[in-house]
Protein backbone atom coordinates (compact mmCIF):
# COMPACT_ATOMS: atom_id res chain seq x y z
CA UNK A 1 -24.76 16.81 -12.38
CA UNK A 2 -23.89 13.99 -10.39
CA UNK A 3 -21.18 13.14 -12.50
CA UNK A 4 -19.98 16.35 -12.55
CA UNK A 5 -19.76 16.77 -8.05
CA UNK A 6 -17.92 13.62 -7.78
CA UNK A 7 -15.33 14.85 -9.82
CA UNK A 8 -15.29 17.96 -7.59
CA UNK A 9 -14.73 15.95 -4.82
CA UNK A 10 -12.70 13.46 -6.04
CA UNK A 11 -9.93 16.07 -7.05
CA UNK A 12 -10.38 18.14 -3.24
CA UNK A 13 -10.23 14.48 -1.94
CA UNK A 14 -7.24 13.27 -3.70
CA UNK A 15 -5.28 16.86 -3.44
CA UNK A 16 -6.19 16.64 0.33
CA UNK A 17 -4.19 13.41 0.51
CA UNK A 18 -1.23 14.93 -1.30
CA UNK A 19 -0.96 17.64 0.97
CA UNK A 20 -0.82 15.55 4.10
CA UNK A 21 -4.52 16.58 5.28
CA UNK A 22 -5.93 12.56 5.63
CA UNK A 23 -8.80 13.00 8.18
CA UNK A 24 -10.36 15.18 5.63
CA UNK A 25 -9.51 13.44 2.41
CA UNK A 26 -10.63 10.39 3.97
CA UNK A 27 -14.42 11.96 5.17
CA UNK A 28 -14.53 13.09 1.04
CA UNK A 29 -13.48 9.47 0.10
CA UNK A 30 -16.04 8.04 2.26
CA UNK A 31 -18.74 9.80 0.76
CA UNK A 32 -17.34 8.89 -2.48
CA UNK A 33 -17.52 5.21 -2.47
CA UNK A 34 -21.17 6.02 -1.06
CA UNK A 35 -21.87 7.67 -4.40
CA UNK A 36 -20.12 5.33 -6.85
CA UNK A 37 -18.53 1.90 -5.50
CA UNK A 38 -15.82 3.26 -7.75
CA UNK A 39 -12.47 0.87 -7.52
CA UNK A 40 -10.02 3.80 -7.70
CA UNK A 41 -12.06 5.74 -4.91
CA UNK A 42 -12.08 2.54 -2.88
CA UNK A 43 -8.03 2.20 -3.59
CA UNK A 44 -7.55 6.15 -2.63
CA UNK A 45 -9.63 5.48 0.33
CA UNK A 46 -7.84 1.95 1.30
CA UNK A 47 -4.77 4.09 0.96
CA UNK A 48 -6.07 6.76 3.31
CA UNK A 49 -7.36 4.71 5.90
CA UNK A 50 -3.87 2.49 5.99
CA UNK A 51 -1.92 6.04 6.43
CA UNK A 52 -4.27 6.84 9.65
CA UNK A 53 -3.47 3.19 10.98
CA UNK A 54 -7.15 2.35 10.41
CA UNK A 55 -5.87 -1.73 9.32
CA UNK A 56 -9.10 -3.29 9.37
CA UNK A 57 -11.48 -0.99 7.11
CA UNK A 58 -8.20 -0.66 4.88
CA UNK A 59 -8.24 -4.20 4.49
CA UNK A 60 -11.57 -4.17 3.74
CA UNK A 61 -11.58 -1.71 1.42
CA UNK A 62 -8.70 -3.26 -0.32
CA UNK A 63 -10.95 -6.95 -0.96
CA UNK A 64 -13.57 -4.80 -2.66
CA UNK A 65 -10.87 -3.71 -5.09
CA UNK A 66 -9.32 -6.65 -5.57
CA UNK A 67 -12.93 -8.27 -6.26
CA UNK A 68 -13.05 -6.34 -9.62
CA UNK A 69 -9.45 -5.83 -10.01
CA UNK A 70 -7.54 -8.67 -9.37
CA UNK A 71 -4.27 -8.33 -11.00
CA UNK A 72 -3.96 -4.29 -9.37
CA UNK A 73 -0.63 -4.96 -8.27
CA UNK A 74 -0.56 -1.77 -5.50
CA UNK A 75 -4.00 -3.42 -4.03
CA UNK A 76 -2.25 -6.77 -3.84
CA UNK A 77 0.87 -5.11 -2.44
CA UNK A 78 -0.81 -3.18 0.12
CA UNK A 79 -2.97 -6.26 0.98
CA UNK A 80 0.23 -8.64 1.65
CA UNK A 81 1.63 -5.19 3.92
CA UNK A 82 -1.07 -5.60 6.17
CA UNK A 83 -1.52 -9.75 6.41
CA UNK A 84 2.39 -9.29 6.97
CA UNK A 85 2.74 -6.33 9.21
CA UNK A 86 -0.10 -4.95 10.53
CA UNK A 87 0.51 -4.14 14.59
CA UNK A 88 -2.50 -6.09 15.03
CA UNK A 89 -2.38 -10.17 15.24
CA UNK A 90 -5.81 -10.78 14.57
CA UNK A 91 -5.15 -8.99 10.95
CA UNK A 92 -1.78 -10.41 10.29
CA UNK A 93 -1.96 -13.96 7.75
CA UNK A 94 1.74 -14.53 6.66
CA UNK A 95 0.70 -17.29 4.53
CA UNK A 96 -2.17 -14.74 2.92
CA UNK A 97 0.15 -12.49 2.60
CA UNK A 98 3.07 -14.22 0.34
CA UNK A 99 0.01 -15.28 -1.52
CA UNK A 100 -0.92 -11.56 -2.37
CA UNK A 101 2.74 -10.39 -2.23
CA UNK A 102 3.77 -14.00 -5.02
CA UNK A 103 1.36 -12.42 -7.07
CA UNK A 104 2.51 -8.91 -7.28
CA UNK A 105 6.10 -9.84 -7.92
CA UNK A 106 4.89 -12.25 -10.67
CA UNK A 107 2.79 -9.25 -12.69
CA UNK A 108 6.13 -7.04 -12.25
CA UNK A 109 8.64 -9.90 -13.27
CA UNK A 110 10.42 -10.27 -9.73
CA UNK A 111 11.75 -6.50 -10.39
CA UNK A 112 9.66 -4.34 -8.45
CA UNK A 113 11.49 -3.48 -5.03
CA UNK A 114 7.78 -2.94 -3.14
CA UNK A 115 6.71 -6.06 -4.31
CA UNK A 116 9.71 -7.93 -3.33
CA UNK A 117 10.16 -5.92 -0.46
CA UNK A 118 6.24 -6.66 1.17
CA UNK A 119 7.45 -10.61 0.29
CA UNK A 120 10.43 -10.35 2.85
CA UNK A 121 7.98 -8.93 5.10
CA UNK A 122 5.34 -12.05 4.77
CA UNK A 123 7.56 -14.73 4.94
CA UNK A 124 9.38 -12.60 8.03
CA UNK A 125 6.14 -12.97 9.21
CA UNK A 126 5.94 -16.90 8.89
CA UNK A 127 9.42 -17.25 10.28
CA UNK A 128 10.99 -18.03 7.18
CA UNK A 129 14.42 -16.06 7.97
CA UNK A 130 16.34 -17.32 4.81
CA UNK A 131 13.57 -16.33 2.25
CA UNK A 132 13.04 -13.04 4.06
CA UNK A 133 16.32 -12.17 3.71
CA UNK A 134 16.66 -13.14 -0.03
CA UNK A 135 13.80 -11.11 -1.02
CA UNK A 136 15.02 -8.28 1.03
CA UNK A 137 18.15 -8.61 0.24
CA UNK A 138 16.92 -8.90 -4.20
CA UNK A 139 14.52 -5.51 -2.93
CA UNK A 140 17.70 -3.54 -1.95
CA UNK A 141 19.09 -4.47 -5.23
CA UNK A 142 15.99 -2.58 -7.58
CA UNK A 143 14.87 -0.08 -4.88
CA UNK A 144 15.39 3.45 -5.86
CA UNK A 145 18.22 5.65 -3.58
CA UNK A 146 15.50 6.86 -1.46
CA UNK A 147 14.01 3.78 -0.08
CA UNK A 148 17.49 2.16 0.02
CA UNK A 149 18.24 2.86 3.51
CA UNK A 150 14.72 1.15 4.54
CA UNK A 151 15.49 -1.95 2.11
CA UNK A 152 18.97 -2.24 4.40
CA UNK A 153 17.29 -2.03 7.88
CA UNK A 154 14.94 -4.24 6.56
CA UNK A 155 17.61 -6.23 5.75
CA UNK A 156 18.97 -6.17 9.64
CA UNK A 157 15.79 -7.02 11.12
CA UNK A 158 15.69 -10.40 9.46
CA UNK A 159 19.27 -11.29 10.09
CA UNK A 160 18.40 -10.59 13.71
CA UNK A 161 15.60 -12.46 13.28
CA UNK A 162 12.94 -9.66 14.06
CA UNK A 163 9.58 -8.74 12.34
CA UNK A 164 8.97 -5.74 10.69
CA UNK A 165 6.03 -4.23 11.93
CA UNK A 166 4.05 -1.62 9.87
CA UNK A 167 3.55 1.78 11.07
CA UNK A 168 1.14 4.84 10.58
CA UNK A 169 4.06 7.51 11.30
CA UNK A 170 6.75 5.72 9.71
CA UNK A 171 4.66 5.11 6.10
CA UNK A 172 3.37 9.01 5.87
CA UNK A 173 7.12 10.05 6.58
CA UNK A 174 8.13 8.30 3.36
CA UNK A 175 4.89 8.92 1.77
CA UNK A 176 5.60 12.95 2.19
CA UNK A 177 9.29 12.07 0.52
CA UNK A 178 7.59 11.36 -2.28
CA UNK A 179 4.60 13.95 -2.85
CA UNK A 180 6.73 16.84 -3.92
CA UNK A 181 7.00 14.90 -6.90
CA UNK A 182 4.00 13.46 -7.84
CA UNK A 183 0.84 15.99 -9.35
CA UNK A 184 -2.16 15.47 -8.51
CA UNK A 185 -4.56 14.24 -11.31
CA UNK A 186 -7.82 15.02 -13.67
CA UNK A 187 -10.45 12.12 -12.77
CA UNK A 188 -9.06 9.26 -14.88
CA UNK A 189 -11.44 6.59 -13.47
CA UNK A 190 -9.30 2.77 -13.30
CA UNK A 191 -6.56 3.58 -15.22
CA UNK A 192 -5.35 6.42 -13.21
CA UNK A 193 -2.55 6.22 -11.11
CA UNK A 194 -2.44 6.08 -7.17
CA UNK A 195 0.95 6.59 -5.50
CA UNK A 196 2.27 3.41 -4.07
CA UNK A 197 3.71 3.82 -0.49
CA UNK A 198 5.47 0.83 0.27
């Protein structure tokens, strides 16, 4: 039976985030990971809490995932995001985060534009202009036509030699870009997918 109601609330939770609703997907998430330690409900919740600006228990959140899965390349990518670009100082680790973000672009072969992309951002974050701009710069290169014009500004921050700064409003405007095409799933426990905003 047990079983059985977290799938229940799993699916509400999930279909909750799809359509936008986050405070309530993320009070269904919560009790979730209170029922199961589940790594995919920790990921959906780490990805909640990072769309409501909530940095620190997404952080969190995202350690406990990467404790049992620690080649999950959206976990490390949305672990470098925050060390790199979190609003707050007392989150941000550039040197953390082009760790985390080294990593993801080695499991994806240096093609994945989010990977590469979150790399710009962490050595932005160390002042490492030239880098930021190459990655940036090889990001605009494999990103898809929609993120394109966020790969480019990207791009002009660094040659001005500004930091890109993550924001709550800003990520759930491109995550809603994306939802229309993405379903939302059947339980499918670690191997199911979570859509990757960055």
């Amino acid at each position: 039976m047990a079983d059985s109601y977290d799938d229940a609330l799993r699916y509400r939770a999930v279909k909750l985030f799809t359509e936008g609703d986050f405070d309530s997907a993320i009070t269904l998430f919560d009790e979730l990971v209170q029922n199961t330690d589940d790594a995919w409900d920790c990921s959906w919740r780490a990805n909640t809490l990072l769309l409501l600006g909530r940095y620190e228990e997404s952080h969190t959140t995202y350690l406990r995932v990467l404790e049992t899965h620690p080649d999950d390349i959206s976990t490390l990518q949305h672990l470098a995001y925050i060390l790199a670009a979190c609003p707050f100082s007392n989150l941000r680790d550039g040197n953390k985060a082009v760790e985390y973000a080294t990593r993801a672009c080695d499991l994806t072969a240096w093609k994945n534009w989010a990977s590469l992309s979150v790399l710009a951002a962490a050595y932005a974050e160390l002042s490492d202009w030239t880098k930021a701009q190459l990655y940036a710069k090889q990001a605009l290169g494999v990103a898809p036509g929609e993120e394109k014009n966020n790969q480019e500004s990207a791009i002009q921050l660094y040659d001005n030699q500004k930091l890109f700064r993550a924001s709550p409003e800003r990520d759930r405007a491109r995550l809603r870009s994306r939802l229309c095409q993405w379903k939302v799933p059947s339980y499918g426990g670690d191997n199911a997918d979570t859509p990757n905003d960055k």
